[in-house]
N, C-alpha and C. Protein backbone atom coordinates (compact mmCIF):
# COMPACT_ATOMS: atom_id res chain seq x y z
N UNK A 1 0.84 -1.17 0.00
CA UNK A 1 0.00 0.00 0.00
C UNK A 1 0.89 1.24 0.00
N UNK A 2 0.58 2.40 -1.01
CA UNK A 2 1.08 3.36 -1.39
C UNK A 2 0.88 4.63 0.46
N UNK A 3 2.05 5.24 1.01
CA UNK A 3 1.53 6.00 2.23
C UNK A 3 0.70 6.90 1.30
N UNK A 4 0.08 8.23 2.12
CA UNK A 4 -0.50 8.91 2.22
C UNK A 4 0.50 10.00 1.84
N UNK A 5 0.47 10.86 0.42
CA UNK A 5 1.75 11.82 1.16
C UNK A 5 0.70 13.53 2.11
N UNK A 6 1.52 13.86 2.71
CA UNK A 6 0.82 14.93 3.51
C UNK A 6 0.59 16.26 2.99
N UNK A 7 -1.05 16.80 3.35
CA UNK A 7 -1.23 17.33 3.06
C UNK A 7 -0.68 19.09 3.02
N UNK A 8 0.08 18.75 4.69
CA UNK A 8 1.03 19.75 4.89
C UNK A 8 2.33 20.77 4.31
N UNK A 9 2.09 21.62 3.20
CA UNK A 9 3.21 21.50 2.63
C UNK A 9 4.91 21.73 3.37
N UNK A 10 4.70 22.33 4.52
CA UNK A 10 6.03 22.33 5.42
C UNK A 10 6.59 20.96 5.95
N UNK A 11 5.83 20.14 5.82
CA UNK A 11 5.89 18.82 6.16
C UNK A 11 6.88 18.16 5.35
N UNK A 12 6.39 18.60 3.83
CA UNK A 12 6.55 17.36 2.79
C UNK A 12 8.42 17.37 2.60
N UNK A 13 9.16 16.54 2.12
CA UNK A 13 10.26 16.75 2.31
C UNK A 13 10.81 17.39 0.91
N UNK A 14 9.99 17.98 0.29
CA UNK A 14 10.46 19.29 -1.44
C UNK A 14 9.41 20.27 -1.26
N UNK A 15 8.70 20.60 0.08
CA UNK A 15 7.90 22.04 -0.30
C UNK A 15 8.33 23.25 -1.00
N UNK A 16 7.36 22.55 -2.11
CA UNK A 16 7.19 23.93 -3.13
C UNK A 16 6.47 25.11 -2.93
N UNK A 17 6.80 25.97 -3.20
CA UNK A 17 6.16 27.24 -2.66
C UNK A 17 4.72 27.60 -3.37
N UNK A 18 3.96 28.08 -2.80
CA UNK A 18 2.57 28.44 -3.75
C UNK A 18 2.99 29.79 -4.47
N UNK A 19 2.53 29.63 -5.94
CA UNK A 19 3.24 30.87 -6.46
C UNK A 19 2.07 32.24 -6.27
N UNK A 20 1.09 31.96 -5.75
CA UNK A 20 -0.06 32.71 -5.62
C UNK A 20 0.26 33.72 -4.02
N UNK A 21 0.91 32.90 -3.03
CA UNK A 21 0.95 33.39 -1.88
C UNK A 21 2.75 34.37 -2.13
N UNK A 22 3.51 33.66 -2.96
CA UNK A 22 4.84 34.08 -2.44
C UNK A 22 5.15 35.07 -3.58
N UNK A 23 4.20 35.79 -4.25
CA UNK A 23 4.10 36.85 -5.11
C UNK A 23 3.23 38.19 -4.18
N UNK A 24 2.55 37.68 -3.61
CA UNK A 24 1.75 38.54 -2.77
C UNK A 24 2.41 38.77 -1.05
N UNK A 25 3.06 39.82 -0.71
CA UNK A 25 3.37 39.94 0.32
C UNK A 25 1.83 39.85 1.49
N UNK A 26 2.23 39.41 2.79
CA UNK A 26 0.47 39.53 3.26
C UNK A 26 0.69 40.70 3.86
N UNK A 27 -1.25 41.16 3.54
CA UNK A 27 -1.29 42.52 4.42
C UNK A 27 -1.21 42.77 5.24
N UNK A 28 -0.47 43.81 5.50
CA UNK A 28 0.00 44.11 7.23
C UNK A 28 -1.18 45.04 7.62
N UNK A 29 -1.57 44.51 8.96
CA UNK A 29 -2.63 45.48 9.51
C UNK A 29 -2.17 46.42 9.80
N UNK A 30 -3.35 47.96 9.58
CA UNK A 30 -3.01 49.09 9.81
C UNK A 30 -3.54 49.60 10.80
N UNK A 31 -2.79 50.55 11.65
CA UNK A 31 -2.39 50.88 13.47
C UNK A 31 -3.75 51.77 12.84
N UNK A 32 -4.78 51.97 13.81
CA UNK A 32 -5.83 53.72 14.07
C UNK A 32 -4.53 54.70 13.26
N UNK A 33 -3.41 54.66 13.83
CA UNK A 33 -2.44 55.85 13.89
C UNK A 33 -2.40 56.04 11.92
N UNK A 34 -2.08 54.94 11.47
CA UNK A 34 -1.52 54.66 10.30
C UNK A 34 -2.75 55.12 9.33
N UNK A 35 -4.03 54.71 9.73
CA UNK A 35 -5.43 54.70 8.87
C UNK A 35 -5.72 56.53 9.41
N UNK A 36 -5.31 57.02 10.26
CA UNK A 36 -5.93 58.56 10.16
C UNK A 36 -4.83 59.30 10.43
N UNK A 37 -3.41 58.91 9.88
CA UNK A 37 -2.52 59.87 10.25
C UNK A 37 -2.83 61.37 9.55
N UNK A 38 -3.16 61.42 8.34
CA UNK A 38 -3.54 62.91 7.66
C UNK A 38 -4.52 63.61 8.56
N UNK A 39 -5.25 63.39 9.08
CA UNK A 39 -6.25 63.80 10.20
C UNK A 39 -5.75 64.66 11.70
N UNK A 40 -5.18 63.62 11.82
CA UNK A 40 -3.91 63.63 13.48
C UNK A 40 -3.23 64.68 13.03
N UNK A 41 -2.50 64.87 12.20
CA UNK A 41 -1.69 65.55 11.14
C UNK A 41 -1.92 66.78 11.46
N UNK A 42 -3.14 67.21 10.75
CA UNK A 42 -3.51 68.47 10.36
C UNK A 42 -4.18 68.89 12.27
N UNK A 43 -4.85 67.83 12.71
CA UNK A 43 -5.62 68.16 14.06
C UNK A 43 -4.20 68.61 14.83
N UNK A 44 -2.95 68.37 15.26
CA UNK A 44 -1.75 68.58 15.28
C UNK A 44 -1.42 69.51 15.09
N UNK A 45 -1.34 70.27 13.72
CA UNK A 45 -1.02 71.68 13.58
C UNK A 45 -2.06 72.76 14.16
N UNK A 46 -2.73 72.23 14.03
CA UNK A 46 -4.19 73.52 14.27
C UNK A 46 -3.98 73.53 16.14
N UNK A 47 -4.37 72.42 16.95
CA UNK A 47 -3.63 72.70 17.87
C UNK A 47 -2.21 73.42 18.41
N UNK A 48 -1.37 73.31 17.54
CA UNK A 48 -0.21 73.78 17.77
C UNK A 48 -0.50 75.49 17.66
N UNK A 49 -0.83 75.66 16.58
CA UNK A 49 -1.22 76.66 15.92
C UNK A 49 -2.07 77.40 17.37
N UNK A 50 -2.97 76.75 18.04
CA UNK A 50 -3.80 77.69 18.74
C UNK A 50 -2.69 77.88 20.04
N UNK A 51 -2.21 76.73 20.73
CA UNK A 51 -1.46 77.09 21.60
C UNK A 51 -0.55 78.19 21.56
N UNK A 52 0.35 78.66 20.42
CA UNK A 52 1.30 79.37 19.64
C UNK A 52 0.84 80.97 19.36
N UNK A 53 -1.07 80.44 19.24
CA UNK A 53 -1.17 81.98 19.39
C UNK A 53 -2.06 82.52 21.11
N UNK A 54 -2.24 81.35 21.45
CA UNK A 54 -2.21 81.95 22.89
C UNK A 54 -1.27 82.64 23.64
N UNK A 55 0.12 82.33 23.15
CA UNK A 55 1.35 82.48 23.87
C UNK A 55 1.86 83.73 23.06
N UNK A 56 1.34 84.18 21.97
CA UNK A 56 1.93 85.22 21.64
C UNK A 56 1.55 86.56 21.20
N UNK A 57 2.02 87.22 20.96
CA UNK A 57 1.47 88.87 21.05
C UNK A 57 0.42 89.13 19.54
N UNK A 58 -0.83 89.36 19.70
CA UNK A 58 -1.36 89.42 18.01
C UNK A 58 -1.43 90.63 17.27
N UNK A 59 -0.40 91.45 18.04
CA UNK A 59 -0.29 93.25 17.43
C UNK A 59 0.93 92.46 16.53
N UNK A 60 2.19 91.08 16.54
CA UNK A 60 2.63 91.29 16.47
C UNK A 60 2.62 90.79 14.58
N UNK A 61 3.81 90.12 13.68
CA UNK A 61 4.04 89.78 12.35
C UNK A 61 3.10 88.34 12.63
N UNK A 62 4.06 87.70 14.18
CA UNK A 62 4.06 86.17 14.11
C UNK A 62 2.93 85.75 14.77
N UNK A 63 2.51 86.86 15.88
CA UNK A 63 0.88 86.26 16.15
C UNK A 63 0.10 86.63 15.33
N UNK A 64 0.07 87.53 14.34
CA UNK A 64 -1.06 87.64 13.34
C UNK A 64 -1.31 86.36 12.42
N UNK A 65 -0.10 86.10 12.28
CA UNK A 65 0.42 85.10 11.32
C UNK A 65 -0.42 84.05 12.15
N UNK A 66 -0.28 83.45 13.10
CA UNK A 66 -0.62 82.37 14.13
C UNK A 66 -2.19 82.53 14.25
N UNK A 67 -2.66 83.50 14.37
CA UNK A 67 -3.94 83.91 14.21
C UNK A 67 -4.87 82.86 12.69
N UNK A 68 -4.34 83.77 11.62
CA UNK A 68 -4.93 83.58 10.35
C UNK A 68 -4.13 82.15 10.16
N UNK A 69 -3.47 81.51 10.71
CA UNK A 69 -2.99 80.13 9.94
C UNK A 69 -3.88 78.90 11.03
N UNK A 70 -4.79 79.49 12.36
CA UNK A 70 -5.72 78.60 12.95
C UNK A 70 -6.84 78.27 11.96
N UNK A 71 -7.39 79.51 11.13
CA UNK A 71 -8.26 79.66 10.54
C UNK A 71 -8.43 78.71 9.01
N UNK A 72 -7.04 78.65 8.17
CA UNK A 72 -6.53 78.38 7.27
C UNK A 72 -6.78 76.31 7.62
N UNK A 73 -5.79 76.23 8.77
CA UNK A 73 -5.66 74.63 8.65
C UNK A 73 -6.96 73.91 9.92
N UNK A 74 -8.29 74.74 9.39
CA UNK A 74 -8.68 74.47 10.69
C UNK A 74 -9.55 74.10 9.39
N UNK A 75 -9.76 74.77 7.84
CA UNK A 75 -10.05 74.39 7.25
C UNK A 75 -9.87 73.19 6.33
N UNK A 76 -8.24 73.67 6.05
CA UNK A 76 -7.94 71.95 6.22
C UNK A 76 -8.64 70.42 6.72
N UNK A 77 -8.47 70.72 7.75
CA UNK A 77 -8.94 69.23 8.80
C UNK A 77 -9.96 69.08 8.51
N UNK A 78 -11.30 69.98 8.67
CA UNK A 78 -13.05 69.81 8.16
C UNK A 78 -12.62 69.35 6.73
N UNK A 79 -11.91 69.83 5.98
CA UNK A 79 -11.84 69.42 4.29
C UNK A 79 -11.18 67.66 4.72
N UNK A 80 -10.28 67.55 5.52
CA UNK A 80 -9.51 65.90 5.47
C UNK A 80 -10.78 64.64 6.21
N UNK A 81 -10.96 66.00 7.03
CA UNK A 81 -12.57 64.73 7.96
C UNK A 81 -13.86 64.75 7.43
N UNK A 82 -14.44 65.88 7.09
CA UNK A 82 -15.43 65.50 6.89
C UNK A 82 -15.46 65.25 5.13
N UNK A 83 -14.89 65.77 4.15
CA UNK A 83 -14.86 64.91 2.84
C UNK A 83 -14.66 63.31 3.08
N UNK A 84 -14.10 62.94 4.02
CA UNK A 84 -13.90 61.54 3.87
C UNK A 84 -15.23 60.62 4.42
N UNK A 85 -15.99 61.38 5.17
CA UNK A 85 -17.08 60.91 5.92
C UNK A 85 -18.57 61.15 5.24
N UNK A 86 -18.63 62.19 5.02
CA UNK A 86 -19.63 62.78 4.42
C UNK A 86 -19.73 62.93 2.61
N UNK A 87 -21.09 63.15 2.10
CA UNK A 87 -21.15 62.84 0.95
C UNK A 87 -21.51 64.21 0.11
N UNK A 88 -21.45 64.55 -1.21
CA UNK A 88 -21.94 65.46 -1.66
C UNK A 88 -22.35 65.09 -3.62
N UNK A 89 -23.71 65.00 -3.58
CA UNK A 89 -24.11 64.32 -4.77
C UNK A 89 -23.43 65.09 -6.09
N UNK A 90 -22.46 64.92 -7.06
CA UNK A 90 -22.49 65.48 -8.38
C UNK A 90 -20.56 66.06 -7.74
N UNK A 91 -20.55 65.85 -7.06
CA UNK A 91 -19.25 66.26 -6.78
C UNK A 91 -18.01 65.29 -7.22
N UNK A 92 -17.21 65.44 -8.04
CA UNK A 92 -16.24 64.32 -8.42
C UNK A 92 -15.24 63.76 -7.43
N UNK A 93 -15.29 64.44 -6.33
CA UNK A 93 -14.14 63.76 -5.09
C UNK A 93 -14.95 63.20 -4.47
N UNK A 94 -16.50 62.62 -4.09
CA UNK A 94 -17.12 62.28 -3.52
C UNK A 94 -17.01 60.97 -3.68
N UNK A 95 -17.45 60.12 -2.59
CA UNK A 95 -17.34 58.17 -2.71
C UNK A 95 -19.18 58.43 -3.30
N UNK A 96 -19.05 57.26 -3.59
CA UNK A 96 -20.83 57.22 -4.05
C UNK A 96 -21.20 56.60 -2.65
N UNK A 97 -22.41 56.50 -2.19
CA UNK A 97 -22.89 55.77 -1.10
C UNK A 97 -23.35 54.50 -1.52
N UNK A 98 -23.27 53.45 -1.21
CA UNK A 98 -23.81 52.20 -1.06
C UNK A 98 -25.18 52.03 -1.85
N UNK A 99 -26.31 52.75 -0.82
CA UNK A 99 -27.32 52.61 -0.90
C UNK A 99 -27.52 53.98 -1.20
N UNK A 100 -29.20 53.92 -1.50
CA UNK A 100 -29.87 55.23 -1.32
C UNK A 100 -30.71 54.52 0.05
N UNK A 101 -31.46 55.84 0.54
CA UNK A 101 -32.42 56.06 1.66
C UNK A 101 -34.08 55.87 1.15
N UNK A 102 -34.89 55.14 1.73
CA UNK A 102 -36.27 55.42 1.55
C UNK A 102 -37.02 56.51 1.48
N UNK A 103 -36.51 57.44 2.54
CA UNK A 103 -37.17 58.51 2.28
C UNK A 103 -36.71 59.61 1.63
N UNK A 104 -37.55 60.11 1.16
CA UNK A 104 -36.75 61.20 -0.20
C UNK A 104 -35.97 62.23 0.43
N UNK A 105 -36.70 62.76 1.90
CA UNK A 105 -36.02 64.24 2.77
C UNK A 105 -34.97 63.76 3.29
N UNK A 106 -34.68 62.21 4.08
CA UNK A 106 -33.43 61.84 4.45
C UNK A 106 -32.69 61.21 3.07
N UNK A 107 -33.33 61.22 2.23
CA UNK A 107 -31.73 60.98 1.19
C UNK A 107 -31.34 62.41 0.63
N UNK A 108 -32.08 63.24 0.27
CA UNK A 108 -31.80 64.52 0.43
C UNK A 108 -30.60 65.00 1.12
N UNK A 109 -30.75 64.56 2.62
CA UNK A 109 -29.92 65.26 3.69
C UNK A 109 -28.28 64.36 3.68
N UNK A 110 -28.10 63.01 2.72
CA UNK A 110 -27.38 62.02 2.41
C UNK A 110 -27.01 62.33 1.27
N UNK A 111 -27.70 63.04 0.68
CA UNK A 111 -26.77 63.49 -0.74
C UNK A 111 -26.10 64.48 -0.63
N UNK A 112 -26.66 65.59 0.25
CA UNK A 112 -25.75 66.56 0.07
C UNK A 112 -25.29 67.21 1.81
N UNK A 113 -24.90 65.82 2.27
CA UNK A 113 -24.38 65.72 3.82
C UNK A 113 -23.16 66.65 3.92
N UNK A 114 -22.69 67.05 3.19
CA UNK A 114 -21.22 67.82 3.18
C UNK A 114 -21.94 68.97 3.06
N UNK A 115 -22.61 69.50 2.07
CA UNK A 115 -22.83 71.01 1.98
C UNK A 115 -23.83 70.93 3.34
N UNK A 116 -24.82 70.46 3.86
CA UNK A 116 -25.45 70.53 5.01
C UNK A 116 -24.49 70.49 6.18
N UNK A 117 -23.19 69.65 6.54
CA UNK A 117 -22.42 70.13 7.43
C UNK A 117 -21.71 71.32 7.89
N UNK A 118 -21.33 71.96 6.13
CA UNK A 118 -20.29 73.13 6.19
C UNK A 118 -21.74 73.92 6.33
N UNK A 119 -22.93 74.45 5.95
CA UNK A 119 -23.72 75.45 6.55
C UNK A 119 -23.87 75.48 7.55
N UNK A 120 -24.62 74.45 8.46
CA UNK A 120 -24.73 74.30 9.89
C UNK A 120 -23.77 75.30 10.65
N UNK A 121 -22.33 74.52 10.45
CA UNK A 121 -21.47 74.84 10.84
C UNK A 121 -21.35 76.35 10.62
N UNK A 122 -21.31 76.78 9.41
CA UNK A 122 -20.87 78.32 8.73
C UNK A 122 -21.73 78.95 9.67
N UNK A 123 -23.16 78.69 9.77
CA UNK A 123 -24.32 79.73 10.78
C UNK A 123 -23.76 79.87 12.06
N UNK A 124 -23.63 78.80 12.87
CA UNK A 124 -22.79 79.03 13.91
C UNK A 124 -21.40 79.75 14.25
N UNK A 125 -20.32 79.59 12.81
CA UNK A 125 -19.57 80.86 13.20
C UNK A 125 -19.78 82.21 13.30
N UNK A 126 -20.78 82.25 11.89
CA UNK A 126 -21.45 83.49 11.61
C UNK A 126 -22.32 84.12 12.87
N UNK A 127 -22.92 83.21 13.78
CA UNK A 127 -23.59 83.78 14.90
C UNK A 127 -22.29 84.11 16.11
N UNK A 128 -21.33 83.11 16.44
CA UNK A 128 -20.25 83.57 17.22
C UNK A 128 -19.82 84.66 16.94
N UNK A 129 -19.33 84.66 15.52
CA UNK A 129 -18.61 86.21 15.21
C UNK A 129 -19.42 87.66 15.49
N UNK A 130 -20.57 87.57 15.08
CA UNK A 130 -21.22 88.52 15.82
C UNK A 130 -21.43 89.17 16.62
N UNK A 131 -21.19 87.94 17.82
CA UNK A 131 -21.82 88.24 18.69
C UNK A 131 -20.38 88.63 19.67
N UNK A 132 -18.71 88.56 18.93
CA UNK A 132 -17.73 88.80 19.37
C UNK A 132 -17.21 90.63 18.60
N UNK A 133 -16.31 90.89 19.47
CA UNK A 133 -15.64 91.79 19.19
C UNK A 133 -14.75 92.02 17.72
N UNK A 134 -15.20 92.38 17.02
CA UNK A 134 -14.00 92.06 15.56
C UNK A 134 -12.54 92.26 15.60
N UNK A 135 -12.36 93.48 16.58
CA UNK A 135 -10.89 93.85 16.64
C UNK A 135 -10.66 92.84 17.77
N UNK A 136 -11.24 92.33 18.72
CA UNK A 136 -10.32 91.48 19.44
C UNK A 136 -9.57 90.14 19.25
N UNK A 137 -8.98 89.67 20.40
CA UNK A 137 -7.61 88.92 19.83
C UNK A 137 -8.54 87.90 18.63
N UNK A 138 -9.55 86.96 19.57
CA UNK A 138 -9.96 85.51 19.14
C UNK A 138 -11.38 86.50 18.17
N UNK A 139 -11.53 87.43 18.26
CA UNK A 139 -12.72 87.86 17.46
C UNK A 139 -11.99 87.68 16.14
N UNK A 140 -10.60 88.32 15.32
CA UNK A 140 -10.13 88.23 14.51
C UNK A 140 -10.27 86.70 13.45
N UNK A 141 -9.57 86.01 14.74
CA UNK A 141 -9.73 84.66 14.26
C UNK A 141 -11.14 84.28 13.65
N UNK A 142 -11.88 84.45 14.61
CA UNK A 142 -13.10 83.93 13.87
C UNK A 142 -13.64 84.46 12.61
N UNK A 143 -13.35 85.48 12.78
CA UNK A 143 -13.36 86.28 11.44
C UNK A 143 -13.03 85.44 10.14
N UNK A 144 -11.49 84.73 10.48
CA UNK A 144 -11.40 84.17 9.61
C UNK A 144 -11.83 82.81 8.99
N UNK A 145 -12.01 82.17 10.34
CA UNK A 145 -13.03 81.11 9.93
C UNK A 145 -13.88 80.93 9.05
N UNK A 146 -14.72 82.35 9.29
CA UNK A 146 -16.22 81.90 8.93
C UNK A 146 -15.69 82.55 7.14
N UNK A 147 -14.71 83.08 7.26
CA UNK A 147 -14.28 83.35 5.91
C UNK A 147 -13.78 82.04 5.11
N UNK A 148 -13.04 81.06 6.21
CA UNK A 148 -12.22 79.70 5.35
C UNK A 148 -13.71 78.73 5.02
N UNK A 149 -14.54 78.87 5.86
CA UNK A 149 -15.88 78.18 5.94
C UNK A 149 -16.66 78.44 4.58
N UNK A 150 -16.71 79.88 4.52
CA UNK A 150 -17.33 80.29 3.22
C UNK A 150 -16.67 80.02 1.94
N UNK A 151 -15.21 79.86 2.03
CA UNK A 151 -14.16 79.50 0.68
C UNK A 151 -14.57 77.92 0.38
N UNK A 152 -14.68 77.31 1.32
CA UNK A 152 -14.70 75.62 1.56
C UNK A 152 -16.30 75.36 1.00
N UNK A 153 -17.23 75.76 1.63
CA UNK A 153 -18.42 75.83 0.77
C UNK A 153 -18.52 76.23 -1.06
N UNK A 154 -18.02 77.34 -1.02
CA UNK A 154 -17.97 77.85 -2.47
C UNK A 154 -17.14 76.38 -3.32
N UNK A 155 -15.90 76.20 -2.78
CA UNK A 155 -15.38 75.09 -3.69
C UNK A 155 -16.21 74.04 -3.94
N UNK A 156 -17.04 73.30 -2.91
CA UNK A 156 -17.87 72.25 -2.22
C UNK A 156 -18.56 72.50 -3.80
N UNK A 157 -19.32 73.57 -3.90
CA UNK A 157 -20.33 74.07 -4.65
C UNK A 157 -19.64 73.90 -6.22
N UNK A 158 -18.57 74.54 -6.11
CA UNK A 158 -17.78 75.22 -7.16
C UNK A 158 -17.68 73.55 -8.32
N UNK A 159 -17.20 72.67 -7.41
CA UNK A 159 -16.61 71.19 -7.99
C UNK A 159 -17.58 70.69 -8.54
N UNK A 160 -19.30 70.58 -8.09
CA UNK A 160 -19.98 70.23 -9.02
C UNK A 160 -20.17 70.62 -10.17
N UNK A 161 -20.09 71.92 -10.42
CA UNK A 161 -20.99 72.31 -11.47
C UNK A 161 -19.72 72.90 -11.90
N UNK A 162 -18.54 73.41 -12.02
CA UNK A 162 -17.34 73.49 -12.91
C UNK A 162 -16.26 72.65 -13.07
N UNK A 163 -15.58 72.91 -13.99
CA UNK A 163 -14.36 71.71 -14.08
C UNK A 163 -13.14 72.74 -14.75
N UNK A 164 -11.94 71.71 -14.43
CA UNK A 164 -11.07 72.29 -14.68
C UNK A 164 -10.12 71.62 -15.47
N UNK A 165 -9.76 71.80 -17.25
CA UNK A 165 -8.61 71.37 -17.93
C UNK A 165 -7.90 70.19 -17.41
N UNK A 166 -7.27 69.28 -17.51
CA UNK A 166 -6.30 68.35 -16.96
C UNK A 166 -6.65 68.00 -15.37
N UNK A 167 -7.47 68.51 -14.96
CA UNK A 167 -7.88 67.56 -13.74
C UNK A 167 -8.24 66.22 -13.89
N UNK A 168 -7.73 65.53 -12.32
CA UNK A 168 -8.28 64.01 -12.61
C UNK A 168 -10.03 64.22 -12.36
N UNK A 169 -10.46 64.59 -11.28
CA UNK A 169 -11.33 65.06 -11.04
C UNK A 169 -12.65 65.40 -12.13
N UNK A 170 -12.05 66.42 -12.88
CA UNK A 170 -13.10 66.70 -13.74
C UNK A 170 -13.07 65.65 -14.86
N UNK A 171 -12.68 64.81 -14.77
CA UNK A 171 -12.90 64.05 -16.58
C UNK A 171 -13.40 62.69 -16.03
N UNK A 172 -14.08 62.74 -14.57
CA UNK A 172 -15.12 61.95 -14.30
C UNK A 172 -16.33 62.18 -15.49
């Protein structure tokens, strides 16, 4: 009677390699850190950024500077987090969603979850700023916010309905 040879290939005494596995390195799992470092990143500077202008004078080059660059990468981060989360129908950087919604007012609010975040949001600076000092230190800032808020919307807006030459983007 012929043995059995084993099914094991580390076993066998000529394991051949599978050419399917030893072409493909295996995937290495990725750390929280690794899957949202651009996030951390930018959340990182903007922190830095606010500490930097707590600590420093805003009559002066470098706290003005520190001022308007909270405003700048604060836009950033809403552009790195919430584009990645949120949806905006007709927009070419957008993921498509899965599904649609049953109801027409909540798919509504699923199609265009990004421009409904950045307004929300925009009203609320727009009511803070108001209701702050313009010349003062953090009144400034906000100032600029609700200005990076309004740039970030306009593009939001801008990407559907224009395109631009040699973009990857537009030749969706």
């Amino acid at each position: 009677m012929k043995p059995i040879p084993s099914l094991d290939p580390s076993r066998s005494p000529n394991p051949k390699p599978n050419a399917e596995t030893s072409l493909k390195p295996e995937p290495v799992p990725k750390s929280f850190l690794r899957k949202h470092s651009l996030g951390l990143g930018a959340l990182g500077v903007v922190v830095t950024l606010i500490v930097a202008y707590m600590r420093s004078d805003p009559a002066t080059h470098l706290g003005s500077f520190f001022g308007n660059a909270i405003a700048d990468w604060s836009g950033v981060l809403v552009t790195v987090i919430m584009t990645k989360h949120l949806y905006e129908r007709g927009s070419a950087e957008s993921k498509d969603p899965k599904s649609k919604w049953k109801s027409p007012t909540l798919e509504f609010f699923r199609s265009h979850s990004l421009t409904v975040f950045l307004v929300i949001t925009w009203i609320g600076w727009v009511y803070l700023f108001r209701r702050m000092d313009t010349g003062s230190r953090w009144g400034q800032v906000v100032g600029n916010i609700v200005s990076e808020w309004t740039q970030i919307l306009g593009l939001v807006w801008m990407t559907k309905i224009l395109m631009e030459v040699g973009s990857r983007e537009s030749s969706r």
